[in-house]
Protein backbone atom coordinates (compact mmCIF):
# COMPACT_ATOMS: atom_id res chain seq x y z
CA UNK A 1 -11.92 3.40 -13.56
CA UNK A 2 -8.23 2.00 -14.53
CA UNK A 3 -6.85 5.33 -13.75
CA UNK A 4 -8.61 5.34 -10.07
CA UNK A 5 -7.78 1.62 -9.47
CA UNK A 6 -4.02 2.12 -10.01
CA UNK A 7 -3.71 5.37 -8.13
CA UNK A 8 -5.31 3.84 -5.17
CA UNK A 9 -2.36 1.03 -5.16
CA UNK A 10 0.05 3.97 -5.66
CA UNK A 11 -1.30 5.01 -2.35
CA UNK A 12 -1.52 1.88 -0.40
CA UNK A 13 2.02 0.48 -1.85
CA UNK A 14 3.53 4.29 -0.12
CA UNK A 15 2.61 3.93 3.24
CA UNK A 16 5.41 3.28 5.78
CA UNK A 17 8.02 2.47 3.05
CA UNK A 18 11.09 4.40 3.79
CA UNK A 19 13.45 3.36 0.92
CA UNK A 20 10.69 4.66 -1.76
CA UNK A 21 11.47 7.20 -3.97
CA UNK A 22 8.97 8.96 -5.90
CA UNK A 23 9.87 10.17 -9.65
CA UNK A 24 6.47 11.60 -10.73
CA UNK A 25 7.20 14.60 -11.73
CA UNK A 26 9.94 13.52 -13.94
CA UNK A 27 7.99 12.91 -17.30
CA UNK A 28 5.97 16.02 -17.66
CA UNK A 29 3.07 13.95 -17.60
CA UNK A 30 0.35 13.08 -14.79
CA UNK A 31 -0.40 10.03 -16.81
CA UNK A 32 2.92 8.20 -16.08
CA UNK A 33 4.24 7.67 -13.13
CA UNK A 34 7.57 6.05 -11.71
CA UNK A 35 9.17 4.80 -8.31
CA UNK A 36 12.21 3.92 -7.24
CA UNK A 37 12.68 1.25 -4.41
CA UNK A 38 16.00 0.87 -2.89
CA UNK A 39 17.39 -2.57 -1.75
CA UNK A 40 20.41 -4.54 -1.03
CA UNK A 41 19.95 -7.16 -4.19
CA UNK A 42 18.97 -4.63 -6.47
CA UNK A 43 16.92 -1.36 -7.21
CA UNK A 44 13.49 -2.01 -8.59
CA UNK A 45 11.92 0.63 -10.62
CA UNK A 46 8.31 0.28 -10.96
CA UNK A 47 6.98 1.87 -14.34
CA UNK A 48 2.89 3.13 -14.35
CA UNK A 49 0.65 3.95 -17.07
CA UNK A 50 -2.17 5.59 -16.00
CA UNK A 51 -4.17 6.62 -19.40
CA UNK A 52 -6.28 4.81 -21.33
CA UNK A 53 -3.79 5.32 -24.29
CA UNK A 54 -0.38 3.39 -25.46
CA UNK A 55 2.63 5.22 -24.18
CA UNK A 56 6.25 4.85 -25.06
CA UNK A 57 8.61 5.28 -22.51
CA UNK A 58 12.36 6.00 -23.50
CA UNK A 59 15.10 3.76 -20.99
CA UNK A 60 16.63 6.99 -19.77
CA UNK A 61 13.40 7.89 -18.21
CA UNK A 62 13.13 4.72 -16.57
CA UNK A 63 17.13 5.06 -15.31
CA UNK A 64 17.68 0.82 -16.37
CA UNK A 65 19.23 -0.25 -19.70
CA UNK A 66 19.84 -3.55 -21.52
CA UNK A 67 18.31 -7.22 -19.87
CA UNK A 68 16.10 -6.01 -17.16
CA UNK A 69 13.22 -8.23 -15.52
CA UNK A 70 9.30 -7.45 -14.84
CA UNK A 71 9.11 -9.11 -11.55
CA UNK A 72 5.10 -9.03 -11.89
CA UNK A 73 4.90 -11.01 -15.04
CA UNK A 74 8.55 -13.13 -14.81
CA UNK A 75 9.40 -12.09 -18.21
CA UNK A 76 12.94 -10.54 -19.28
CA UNK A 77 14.01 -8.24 -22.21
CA UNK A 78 16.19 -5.97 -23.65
CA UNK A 79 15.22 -2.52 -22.59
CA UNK A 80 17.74 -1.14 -25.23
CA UNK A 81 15.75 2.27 -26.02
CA UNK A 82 12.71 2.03 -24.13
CA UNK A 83 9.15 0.08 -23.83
CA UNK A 84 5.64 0.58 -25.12
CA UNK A 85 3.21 0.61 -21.94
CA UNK A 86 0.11 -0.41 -22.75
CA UNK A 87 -3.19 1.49 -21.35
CA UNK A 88 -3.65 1.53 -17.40
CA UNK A 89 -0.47 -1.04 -17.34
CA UNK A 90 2.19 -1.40 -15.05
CA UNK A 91 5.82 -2.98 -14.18
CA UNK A 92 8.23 -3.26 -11.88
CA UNK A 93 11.64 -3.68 -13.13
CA UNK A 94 14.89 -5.17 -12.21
CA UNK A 95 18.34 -5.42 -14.08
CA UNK A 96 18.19 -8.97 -15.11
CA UNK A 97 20.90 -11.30 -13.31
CA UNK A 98 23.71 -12.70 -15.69
């Protein structure tokens, strides 16, 4: 039912959007899925989990490194090597302002 839920966003958050850019097939893995949104104050990468398991995604598959920003939750970190995504989770991500 996670799975279902999140995929139907996936769908609704594609239509019309021109500076979207798709990266599914990137991992190797149905279960995790990444965009890419283009804009003018910064690229936003937003990071999906769609299994009911814990995944660990390395910061090269994401394409950010070091302070980055979930702009769903507020919360900033150090990417450094990558970020445990927890079941049906997801993020969108921004390089944190200095």
């Amino acid at each position: 039912q996670g799975r279902q839920l999140l995929l139907s966003v996936l769908s609704e958050t594609n239509r019309g959007d021109l500076d979207l850019v798709d990266r599914y097939d990137r991992y190797g893995d149905e279960n995790l899925r990444a965009r890419d949104r283009r804009h003018p104050a910064g690229d936003l990468v937003q990071v999906y989990n769609l299994s009911d398991a814990k995944r660990w995604v390395g910061a090269d598959e994401i394409g950010l490194s070091n302070a980055v920003t979930d702009v769903l939750t507020g919360s900033s970190f150090d990417l450094d090597e990558g970020m445990s995504l927890m079941p049906y989770s997801s993020h969108w991500l921004v390089r944190s302002r200095s």
